[in-house]
Protein backbone atom coordinates (compact mmCIF):
# COMPACT_ATOMS: atom_id res chain seq x y z
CA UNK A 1 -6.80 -18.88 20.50
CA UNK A 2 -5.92 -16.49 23.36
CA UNK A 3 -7.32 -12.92 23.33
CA UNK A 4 -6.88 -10.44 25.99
CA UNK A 5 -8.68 -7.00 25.46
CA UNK A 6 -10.27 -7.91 22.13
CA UNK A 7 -6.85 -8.82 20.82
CA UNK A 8 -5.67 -12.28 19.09
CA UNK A 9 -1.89 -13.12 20.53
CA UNK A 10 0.47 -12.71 17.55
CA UNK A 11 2.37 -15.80 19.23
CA UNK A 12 2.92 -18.42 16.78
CA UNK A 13 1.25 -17.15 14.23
CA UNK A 14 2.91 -16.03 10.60
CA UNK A 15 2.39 -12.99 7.96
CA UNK A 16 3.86 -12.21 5.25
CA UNK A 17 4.25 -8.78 4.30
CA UNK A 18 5.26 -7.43 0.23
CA UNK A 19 7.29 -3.98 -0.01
CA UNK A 20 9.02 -4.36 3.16
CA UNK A 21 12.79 -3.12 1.49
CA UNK A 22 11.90 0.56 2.69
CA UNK A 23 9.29 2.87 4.46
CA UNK A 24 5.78 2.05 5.43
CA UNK A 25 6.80 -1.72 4.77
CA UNK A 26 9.74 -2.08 6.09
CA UNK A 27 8.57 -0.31 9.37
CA UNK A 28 5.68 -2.70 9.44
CA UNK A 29 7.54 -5.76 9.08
CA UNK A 30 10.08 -4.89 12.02
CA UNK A 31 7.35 -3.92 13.97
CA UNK A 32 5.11 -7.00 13.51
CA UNK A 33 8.41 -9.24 14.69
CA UNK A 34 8.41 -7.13 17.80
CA UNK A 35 5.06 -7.86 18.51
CA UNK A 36 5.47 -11.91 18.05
CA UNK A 37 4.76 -12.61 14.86
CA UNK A 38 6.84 -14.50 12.73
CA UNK A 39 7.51 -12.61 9.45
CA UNK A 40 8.06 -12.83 6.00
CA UNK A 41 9.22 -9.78 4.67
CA UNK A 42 9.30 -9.57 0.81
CA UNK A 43 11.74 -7.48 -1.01
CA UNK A 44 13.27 -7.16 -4.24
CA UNK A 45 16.79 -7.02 -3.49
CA UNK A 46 18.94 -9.52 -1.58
CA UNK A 47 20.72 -6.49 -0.05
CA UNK A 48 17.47 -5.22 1.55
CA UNK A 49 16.84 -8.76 2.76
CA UNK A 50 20.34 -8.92 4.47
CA UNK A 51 19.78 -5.61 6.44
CA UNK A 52 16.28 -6.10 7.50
CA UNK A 53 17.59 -9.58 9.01
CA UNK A 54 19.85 -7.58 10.89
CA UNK A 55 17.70 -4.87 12.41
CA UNK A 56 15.68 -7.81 13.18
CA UNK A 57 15.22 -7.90 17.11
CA UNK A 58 14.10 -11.25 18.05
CA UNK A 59 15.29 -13.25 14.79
CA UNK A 60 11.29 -14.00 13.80
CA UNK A 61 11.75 -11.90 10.73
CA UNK A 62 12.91 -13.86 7.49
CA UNK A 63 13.05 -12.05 4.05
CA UNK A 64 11.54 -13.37 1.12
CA UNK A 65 12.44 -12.27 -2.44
CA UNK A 66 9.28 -11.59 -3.90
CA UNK A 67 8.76 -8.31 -6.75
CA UNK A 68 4.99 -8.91 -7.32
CA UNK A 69 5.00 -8.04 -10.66
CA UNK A 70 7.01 -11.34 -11.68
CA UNK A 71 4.34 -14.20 -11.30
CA UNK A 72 7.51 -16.40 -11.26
CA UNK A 73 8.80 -15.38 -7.94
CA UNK A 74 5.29 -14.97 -6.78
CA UNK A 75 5.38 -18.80 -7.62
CA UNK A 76 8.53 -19.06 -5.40
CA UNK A 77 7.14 -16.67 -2.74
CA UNK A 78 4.73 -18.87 -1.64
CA UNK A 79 6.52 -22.21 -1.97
CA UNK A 80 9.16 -21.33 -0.01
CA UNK A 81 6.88 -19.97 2.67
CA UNK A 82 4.85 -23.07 2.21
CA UNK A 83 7.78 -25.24 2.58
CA UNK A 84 9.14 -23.21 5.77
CA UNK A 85 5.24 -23.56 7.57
CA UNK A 86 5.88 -27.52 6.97
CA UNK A 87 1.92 -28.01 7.06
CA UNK A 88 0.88 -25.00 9.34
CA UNK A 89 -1.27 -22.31 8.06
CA UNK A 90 -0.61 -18.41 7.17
CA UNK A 91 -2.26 -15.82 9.62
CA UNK A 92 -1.96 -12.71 8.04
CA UNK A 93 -1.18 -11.21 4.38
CA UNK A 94 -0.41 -7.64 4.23
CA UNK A 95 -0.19 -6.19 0.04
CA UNK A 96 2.02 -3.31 1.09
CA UNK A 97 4.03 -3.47 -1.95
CA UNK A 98 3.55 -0.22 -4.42
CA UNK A 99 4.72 2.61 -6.50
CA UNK A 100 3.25 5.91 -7.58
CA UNK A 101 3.04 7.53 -11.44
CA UNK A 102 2.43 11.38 -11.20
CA UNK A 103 1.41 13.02 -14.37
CA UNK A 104 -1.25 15.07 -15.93
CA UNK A 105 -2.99 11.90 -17.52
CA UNK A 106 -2.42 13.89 -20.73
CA UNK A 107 1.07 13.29 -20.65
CA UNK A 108 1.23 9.68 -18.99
CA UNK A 109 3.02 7.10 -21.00
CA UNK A 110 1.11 4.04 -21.33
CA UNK A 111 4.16 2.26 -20.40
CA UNK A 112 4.13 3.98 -16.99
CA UNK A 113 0.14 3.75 -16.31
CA UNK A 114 0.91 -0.43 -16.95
CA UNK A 115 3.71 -0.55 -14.42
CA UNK A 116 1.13 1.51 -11.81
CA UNK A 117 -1.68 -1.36 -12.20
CA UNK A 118 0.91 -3.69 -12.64
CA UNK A 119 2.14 -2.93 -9.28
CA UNK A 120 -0.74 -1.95 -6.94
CA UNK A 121 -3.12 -4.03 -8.39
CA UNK A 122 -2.64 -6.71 -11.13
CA UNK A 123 0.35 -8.51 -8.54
CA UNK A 124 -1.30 -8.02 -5.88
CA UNK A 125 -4.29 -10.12 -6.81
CA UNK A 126 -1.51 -12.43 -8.03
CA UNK A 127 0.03 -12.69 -4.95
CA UNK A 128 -3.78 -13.17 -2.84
CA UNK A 129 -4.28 -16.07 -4.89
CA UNK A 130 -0.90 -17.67 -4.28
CA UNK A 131 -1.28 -17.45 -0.59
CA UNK A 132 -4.73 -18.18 -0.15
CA UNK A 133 -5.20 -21.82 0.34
CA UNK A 134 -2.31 -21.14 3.10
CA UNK A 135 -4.50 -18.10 4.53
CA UNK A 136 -7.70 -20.44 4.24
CA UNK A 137 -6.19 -23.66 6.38
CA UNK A 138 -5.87 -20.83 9.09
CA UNK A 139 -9.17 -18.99 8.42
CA UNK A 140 -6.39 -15.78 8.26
CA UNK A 141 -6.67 -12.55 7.28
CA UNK A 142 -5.91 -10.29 4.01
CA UNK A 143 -4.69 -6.97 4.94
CA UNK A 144 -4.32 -4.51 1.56
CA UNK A 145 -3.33 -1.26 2.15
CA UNK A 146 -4.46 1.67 -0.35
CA UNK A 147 -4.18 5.79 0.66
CA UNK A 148 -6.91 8.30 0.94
CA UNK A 149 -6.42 8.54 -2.81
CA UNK A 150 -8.71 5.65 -2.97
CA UNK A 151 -11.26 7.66 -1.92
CA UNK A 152 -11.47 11.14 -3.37
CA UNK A 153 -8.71 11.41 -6.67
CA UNK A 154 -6.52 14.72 -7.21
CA UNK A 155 -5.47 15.83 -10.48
CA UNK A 156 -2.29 15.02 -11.28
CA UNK A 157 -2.64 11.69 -9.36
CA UNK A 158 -4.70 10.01 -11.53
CA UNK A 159 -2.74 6.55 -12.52
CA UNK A 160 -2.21 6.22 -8.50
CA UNK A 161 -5.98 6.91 -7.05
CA UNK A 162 -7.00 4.64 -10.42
CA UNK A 163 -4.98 1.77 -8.65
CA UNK A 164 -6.04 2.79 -5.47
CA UNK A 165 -9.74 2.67 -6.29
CA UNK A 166 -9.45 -0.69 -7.89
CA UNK A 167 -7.93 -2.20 -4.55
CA UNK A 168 -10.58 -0.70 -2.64
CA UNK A 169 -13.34 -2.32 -4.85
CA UNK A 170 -11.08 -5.43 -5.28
CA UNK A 171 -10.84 -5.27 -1.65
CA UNK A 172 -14.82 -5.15 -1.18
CA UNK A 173 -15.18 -8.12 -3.38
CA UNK A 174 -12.69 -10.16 -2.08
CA UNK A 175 -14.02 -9.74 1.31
CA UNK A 176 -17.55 -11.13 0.58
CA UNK A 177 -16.16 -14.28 -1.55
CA UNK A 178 -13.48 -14.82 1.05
CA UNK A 179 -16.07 -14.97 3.97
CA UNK A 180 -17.92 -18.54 3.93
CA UNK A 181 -14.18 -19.63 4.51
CA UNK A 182 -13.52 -17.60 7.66
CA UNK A 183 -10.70 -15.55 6.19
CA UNK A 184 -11.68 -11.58 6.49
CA UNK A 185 -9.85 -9.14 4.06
CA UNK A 186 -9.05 -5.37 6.04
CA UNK A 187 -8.03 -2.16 4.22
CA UNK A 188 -5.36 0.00 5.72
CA UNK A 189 -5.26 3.46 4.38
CA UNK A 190 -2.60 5.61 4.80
CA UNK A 191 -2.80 9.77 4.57
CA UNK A 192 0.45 11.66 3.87
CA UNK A 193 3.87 10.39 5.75
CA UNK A 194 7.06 10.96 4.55
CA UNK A 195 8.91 7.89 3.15
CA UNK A 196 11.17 7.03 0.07
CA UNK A 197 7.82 6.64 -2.04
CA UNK A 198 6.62 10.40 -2.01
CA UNK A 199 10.56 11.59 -1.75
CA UNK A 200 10.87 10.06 -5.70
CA UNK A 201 7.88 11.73 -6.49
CA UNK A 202 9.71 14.81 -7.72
CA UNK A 203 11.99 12.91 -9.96
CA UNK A 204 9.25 10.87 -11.68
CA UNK A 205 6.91 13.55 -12.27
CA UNK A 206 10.01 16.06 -13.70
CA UNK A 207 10.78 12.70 -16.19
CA UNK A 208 7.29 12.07 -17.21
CA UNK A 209 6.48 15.90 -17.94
CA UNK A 210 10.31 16.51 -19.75
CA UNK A 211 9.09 13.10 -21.75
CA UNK A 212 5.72 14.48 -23.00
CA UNK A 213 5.70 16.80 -26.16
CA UNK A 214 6.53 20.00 -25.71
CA UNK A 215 3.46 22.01 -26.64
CA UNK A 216 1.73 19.57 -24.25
CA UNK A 217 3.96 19.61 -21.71
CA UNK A 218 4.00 23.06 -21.75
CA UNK A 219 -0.06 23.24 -20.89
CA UNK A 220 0.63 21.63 -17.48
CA UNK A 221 4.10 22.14 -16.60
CA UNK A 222 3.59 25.37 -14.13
CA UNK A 223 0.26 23.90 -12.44
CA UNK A 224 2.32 20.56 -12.00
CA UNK A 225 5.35 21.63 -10.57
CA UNK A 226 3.44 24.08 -8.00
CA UNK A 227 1.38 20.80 -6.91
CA UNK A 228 4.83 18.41 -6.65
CA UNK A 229 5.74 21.52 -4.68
CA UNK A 230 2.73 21.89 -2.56
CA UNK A 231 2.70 17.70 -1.59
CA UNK A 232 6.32 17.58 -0.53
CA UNK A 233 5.10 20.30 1.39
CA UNK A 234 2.09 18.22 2.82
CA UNK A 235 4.22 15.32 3.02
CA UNK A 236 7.25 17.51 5.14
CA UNK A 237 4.28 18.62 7.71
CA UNK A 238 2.87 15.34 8.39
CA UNK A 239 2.44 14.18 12.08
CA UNK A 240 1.43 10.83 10.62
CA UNK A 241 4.73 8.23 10.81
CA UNK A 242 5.39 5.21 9.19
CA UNK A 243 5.23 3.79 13.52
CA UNK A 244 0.91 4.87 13.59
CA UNK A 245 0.96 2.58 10.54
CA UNK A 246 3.08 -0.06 11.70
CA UNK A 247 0.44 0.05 14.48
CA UNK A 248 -2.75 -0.01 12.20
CA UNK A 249 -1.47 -3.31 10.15
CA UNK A 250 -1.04 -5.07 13.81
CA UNK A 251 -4.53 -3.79 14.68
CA UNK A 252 -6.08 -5.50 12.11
CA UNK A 253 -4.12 -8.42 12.23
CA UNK A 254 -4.85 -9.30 15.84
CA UNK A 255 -8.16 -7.39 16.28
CA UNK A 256 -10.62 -10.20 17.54
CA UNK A 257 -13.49 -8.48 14.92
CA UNK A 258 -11.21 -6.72 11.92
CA UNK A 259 -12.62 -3.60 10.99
CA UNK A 260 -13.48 -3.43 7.26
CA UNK A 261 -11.09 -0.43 6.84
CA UNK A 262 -8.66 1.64 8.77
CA UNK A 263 -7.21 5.21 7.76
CA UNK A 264 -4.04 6.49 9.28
CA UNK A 265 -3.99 10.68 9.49
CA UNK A 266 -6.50 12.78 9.96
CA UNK A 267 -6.31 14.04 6.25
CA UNK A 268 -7.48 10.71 5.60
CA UNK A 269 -10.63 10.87 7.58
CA UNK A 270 -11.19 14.22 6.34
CA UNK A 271 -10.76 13.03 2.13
CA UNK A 272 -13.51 9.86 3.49
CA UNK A 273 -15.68 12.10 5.24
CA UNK A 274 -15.57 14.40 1.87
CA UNK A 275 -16.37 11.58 -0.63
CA UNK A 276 -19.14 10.18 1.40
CA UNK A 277 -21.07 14.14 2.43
CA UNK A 278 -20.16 16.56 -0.80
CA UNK A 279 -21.15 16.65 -4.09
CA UNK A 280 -18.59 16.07 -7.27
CA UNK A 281 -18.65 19.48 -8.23
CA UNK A 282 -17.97 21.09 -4.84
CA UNK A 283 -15.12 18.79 -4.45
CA UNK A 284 -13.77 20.20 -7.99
CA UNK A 285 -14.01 23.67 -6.90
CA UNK A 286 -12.17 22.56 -3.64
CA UNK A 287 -9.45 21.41 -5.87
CA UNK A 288 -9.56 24.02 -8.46
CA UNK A 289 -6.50 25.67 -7.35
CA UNK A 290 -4.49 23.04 -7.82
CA UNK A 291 -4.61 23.36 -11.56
CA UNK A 292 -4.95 26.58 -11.98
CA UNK A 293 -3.01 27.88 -15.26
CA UNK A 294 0.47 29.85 -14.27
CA UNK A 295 3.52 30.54 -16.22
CA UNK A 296 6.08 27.27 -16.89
């Protein structure tokens, strides 16, 4: 093992990555190759695959068809990256895959609030416990990134922080069980940057609130489309990029300790900071404006 400045040497070593077709994961991915890791990239689509192989820089980055809520091609997922490490171990799993419901919980399909657990949380435990005898033969690492939404949960957010809460908690457990076998589990939490996932947010939240009945609907559709407003906003102003978390996954992949958690933006820190110091009820009245009644 060769460290230099409290750093493990990505050099021969291999992670696989979920979600890496766009944003956050597909800048992680690329960046991880740079480094000297070998790569696994999972996408959905054989398209995304193709182009990710060529932005590739060093031809260490190989993609892996993988939607983690299909236990089949989990199945597949891990035998061909079994078959391609020919006896070696995995270093590194990063759960990057995920997708985001908005809604006034009111109006959330039940269809929509399975696909969110589905997603972010059901597959991803799925997908741990495919690669884990790989990450144990290396004494590897589980990376599973969440948001400050698994900290403090705004309205209108509610499927999302539900998932991200569960990860966090899933996260804690995992860590402790995983530990008499040398493999350490690391939460990456990323604040507001602007990629494809919070650009759809608009779209999804318009579909789920033109879905709901009307005289429901029409309770929450000014307050709702002033917040979808306000984030894109939030999003828009962001000096967090998807490069500071490229960065934070390859921290704790090759930090000689791994730190327990990592948040990326400052409005991360802050929303930790807030959950651990202030009381429930100040926090609502912090958030009170985002509901507040106005005309549809």
């Amino acid at each position: 093992m060769i460290r230099g400045a409290d750093r493990i040497t990505p050099t021969g070593r291999t992670v696989v990555i979920t979600g890496a077709s766009s944003g956050l994961g597909e800048a992680a991915a690329l960046y991880l190759e740079r480094i000297g890791f070998q790569v696994f990239a999972g996408v959905r689509a054989t398209a995304d695959g193709e182009r990710l192989r060529a932005e590739s820089s060093a031809g260490r980055l190989h993609p892996l068809r993988v939607d983690v809520t299909q236990p089949a091609q989990i199945r597949q997922a891990v035998d061909e990256v079994t078959r391609r490490l020919d006896g070696a171990g995995l270093w590194g799993l990063v759960n990057n895959a995920g997708v985001a419901q908005p809604g006034p919980l009111e109006c959330l399909p039940a269809e929509r609030l399975r696909r969110q657990l589905e997603t972010n949380v059901i597959g991803q435990v799925e997908t741990i416990q495919g690669f884990l005898p790989l990450l144990r033969a290396a004494r590897g690492r589980v990376v599973n990134v969440t948001s400050g939404l698994g900290r403090v949960a705004l309205p209108y957010l509610g499927a999302y922080a539900a998932a991200q809460f569960a990860k966090e908690a899933i996260s804690d457990s995992l860590r402790r069980e995983l530990r008499p076998f040398g493999v350490t589990v690391s939460v990456v939490q990323p604040g507001a940057i602007r990629t494809p996932i919070w650009e759809k947010l608009d779209q999804a939240g318009a579909e789920i609130i033109d879905g709901a009945p009307e005289p429901t609907a029409a309770l929450y559709r000014g307050p709702f489309r002033a917040f979808l407003h306000r984030s894109a906003g939030q999003v828009r102003r962001s000096r967090t990029t998807p490069q500071q978390y490229a960065r934070t996954v390859a921290a704790a992949l090759t930090a000689a300790r791994p730190r327990t958690r990592y948040p990326v933006g400052t409005d991360v820190r802050f929303a930790s900071l807030a959950a651990r110091l202030l009381p429930d009820n100040l926090i609502d009245r912090n958030l009170a404006r985002l509901v507040r009644l106005r005309e549809g």
